[in-house]
C-alpha atoms as a PDB file:
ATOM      1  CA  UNK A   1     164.700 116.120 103.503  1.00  0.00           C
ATOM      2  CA  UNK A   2     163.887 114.942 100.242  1.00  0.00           C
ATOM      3  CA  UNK A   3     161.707 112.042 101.507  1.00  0.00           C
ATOM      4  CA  UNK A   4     160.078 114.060 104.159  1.00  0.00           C
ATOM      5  CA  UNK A   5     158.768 116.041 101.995  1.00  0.00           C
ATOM      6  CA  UNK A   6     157.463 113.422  99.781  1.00  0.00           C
ATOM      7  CA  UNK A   7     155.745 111.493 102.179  1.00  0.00           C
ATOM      8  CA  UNK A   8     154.188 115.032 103.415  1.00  0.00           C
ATOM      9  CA  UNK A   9     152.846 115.242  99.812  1.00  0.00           C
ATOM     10  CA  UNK A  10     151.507 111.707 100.457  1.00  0.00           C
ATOM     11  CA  UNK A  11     149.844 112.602 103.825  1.00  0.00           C
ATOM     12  CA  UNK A  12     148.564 116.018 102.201  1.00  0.00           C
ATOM     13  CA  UNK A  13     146.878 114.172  99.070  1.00  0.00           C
ATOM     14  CA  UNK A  14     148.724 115.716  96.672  1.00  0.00           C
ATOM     15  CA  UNK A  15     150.084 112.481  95.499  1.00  0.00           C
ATOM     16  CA  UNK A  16     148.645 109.083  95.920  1.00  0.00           C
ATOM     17  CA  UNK A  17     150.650 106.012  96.034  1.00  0.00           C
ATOM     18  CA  UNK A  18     149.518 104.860  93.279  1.00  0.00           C
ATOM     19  CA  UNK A  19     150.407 107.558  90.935  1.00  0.00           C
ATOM     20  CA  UNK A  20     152.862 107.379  88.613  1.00  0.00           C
ATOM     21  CA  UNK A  21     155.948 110.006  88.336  1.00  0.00           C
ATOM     22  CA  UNK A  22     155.515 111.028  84.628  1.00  0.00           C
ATOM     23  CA  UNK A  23     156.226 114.386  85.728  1.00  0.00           C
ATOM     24  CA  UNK A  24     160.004 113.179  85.861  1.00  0.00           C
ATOM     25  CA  UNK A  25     159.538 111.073  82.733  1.00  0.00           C
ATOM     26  CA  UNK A  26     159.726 107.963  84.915  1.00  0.00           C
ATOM     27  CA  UNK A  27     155.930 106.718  84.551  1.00  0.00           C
ATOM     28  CA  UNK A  28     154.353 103.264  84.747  1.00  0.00           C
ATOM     29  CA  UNK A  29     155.590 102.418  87.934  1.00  0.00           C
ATOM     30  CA  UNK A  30     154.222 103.955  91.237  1.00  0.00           C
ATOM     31  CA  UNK A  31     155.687 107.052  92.305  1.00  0.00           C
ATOM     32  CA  UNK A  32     156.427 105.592  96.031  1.00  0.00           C
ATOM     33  CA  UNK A  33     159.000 103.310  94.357  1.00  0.00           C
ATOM     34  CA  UNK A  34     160.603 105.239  91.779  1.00  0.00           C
ATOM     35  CA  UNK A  35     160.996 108.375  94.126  1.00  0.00           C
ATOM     36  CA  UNK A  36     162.569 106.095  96.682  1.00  0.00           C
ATOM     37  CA  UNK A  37     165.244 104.352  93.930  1.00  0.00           C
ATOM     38  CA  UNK A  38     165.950 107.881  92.436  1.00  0.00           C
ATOM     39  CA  UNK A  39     166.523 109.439  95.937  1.00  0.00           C
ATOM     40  CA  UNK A  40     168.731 105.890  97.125  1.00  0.00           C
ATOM     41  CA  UNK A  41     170.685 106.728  94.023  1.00  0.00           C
ATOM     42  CA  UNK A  42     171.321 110.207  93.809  1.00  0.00           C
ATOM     43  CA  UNK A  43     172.563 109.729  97.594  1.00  0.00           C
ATOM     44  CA  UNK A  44     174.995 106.783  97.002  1.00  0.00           C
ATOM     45  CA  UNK A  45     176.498 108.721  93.908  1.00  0.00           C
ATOM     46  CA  UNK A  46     176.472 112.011  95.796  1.00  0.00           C
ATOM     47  CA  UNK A  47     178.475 110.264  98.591  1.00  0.00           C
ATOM     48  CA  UNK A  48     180.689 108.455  95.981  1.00  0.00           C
ATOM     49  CA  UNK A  49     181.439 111.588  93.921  1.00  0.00           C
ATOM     50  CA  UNK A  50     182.408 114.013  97.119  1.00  0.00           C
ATOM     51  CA  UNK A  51     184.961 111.339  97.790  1.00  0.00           C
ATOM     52  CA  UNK A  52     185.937 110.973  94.762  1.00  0.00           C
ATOM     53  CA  UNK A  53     186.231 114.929  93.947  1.00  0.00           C
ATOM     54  CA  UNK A  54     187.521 115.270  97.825  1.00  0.00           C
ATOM     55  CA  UNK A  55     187.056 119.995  97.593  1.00  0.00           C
ATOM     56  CA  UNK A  56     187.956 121.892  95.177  1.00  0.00           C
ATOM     57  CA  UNK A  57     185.733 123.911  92.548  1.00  0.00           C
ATOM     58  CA  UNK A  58     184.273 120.923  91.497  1.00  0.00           C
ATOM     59  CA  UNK A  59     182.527 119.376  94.363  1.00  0.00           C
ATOM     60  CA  UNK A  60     179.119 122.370  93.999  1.00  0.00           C
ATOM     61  CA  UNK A  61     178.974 120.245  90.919  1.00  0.00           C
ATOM     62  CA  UNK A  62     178.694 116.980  92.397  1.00  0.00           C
ATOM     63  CA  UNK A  63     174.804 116.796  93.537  1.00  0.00           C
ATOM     64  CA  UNK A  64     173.716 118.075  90.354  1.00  0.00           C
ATOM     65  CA  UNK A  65     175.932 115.315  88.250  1.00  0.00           C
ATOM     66  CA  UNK A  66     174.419 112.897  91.568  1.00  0.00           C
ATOM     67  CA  UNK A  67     170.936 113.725  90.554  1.00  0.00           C
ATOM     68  CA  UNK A  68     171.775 113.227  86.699  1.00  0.00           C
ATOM     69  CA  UNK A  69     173.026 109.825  87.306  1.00  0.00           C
ATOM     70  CA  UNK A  70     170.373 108.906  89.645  1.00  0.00           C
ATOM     71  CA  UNK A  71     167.557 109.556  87.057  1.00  0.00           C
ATOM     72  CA  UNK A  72     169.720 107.835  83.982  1.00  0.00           C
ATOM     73  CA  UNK A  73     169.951 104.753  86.409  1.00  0.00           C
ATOM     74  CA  UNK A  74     166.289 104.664  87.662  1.00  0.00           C
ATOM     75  CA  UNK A  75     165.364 104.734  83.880  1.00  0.00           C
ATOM     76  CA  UNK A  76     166.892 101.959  83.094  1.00  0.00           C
ATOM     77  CA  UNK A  77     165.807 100.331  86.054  1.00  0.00           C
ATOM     78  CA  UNK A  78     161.951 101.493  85.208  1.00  0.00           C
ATOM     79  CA  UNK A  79     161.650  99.635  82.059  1.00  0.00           C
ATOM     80  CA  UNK A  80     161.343  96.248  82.865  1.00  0.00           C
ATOM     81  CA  UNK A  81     159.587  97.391  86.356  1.00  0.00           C
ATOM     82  CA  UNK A  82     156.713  98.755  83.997  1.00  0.00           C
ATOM     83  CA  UNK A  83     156.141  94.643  83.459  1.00  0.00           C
ATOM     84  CA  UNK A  84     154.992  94.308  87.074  1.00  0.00           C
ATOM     85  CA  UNK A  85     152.865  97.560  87.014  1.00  0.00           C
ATOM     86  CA  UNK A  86     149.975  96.613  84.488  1.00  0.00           C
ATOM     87  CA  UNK A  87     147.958  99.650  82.925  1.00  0.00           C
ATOM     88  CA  UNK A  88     144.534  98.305  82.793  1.00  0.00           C
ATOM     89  CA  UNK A  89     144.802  96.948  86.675  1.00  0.00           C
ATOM     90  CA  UNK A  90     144.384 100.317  87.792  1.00  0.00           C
ATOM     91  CA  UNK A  91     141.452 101.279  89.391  1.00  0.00           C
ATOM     92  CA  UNK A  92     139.905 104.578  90.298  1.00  0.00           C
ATOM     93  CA  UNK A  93     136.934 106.205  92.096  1.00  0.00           C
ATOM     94  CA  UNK A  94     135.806 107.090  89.278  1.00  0.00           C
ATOM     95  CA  UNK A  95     134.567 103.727  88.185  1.00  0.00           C
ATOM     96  CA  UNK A  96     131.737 104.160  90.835  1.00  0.00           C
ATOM     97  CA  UNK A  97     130.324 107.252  89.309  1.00  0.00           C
ATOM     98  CA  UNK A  98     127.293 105.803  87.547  1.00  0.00           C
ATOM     99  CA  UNK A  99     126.480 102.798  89.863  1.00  0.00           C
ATOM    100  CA  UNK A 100     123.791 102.209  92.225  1.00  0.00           C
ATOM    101  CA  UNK A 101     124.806 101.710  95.778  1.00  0.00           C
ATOM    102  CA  UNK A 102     122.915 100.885  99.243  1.00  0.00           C
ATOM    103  CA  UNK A 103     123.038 103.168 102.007  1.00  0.00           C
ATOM    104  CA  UNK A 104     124.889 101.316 105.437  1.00  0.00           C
ATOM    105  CA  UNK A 105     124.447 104.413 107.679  1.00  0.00           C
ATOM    106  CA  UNK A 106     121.026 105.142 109.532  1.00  0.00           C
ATOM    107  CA  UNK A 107     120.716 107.873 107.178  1.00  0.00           C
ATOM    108  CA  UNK A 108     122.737 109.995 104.278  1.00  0.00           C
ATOM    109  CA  UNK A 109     122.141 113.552 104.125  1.00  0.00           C
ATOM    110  CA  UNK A 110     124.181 116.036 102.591  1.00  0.00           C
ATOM    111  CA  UNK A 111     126.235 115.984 105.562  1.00  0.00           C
ATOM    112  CA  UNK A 112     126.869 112.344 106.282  1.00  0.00           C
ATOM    113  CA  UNK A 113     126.561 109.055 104.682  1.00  0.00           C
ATOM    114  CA  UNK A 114     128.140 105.613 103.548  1.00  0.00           C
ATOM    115  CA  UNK A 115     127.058 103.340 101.085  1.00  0.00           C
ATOM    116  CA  UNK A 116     128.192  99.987  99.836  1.00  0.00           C
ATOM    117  CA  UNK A 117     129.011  99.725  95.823  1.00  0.00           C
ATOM    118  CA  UNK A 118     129.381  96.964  93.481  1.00  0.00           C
ATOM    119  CA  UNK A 119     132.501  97.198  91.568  1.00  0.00           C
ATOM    120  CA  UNK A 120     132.626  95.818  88.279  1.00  0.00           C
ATOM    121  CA  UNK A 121     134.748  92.982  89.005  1.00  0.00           C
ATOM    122  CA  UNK A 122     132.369  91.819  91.856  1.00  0.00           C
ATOM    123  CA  UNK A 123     133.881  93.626  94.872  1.00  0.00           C
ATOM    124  CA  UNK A 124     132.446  95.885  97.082  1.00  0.00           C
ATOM    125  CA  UNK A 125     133.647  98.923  99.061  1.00  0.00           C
ATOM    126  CA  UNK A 126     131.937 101.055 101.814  1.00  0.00           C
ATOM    127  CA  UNK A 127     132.184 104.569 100.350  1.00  0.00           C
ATOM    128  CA  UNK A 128     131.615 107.839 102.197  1.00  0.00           C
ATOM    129  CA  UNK A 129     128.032 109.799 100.369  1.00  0.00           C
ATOM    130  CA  UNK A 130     126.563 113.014 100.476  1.00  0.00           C
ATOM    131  CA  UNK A 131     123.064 114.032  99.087  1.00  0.00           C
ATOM    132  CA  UNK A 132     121.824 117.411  97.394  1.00  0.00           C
ATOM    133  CA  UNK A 133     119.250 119.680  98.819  1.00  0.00           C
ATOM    134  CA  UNK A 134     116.979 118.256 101.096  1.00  0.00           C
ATOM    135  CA  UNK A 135     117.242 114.324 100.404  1.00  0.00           C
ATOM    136  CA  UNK A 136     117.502 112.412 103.173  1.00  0.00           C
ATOM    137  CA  UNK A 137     118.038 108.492 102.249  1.00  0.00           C
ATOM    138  CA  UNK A 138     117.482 105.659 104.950  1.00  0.00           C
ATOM    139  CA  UNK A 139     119.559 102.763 105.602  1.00  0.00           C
ATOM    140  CA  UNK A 140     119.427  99.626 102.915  1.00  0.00           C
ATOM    141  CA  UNK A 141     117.419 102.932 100.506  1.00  0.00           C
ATOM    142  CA  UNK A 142     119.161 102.052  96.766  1.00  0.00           C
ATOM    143  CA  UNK A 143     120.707 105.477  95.792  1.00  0.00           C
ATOM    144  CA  UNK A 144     122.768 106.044  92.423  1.00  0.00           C
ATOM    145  CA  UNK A 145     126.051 107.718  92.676  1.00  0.00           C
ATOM    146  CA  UNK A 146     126.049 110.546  89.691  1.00  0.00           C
ATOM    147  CA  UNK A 147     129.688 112.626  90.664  1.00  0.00           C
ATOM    148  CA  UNK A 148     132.833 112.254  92.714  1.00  0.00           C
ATOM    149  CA  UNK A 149     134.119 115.250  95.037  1.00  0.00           C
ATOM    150  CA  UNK A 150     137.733 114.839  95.049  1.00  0.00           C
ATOM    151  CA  UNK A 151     138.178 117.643  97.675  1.00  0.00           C
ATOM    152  CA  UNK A 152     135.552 116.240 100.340  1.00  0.00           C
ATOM    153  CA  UNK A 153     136.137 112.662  98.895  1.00  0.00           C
ATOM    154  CA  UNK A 154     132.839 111.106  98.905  1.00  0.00           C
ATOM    155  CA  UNK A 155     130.247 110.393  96.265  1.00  0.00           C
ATOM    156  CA  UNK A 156     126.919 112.796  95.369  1.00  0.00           C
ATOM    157  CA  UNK A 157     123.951 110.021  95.378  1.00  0.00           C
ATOM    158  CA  UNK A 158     120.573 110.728  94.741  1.00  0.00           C
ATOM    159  CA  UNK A 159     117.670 108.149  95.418  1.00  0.00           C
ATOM    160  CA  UNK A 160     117.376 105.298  92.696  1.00  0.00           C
ATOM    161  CA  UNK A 161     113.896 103.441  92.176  1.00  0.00           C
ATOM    162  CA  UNK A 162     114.949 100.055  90.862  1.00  0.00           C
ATOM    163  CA  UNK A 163     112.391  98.679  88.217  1.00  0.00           C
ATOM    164  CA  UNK A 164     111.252  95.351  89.089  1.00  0.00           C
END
């Protein structure tokens, strides 16, 4: 159940892969992989400990010493993953927010649109666009992206005159 319903978080957008789990002190490694070696754990020591306790009084105690375990292990086990997980590798869609793109689609309005961008590091990425008001861009129109719309997930643009 416990996976279900963090891949449903996944799905939902709550989470992204990417994101850490610094919300269970276990950051600098992606949540995907720390969620799935705390879960692995807590299950293997659950199953150990109800054998081990085998009824009694003490086995309602058992997930909670499980989960315990589970997080002291994963700890350990985060530290040297943090290595593999460089902080300054991490992109965002933020980065576009201030770069001039190209429309792709026939048009962008403030209904539709997709635009190529320029990443710093030289690669590109089509990138859904909406425009304010009444602007209507045309395909291969330069357009700057000024914001990010995290709920809609695409890019306010407005049209860009290049100097030449």
């Amino acid at each position: 159940m416990v996976v279900a319903a963090y891949w449903l978080t996944v799905i939902t957008g709550l989470f992204e892969l990417e994101d850490d789990a610094t919300w269970l002190g276990l950051g600098g490694v992606p949540a995907g992989i720390t969620l799935s070696l705390l879960i692995a754990f807590a299950w293997l020591l659950c199953l150990i400990g109800s054998v081990v306790v085998a009824g009694g009084g003490l086995l309602i105690a058992v997930p909670f010493a499980a989960a315990a375990g589970a997080w002291f292990a994963v700890r350990g086990l985060v530290v040297p993953l943090r290595r593999l997980f460089p902080e300054g590798d991490r992109h965002s869609r933020g980065d576009f927010v201030g770069q001039m793109c190209v429309i792709r689609t026939g048009t962008a309005t403030p209904d539709f649109g997709q635009a190529e961008v320029t990443a710093a590091d030289g690669s590109s990425a089509v990138v859904q666009v909406r425009t304010t008001g009444q602007d209507r861009l045309a395909r291969g129109q330069n357009a700057l992206i000024f914001d990010y719309d995290k709920d809609g997930e695409f890019f306010w643009v407005m049209p860009y005159e290049s100097e030449h």
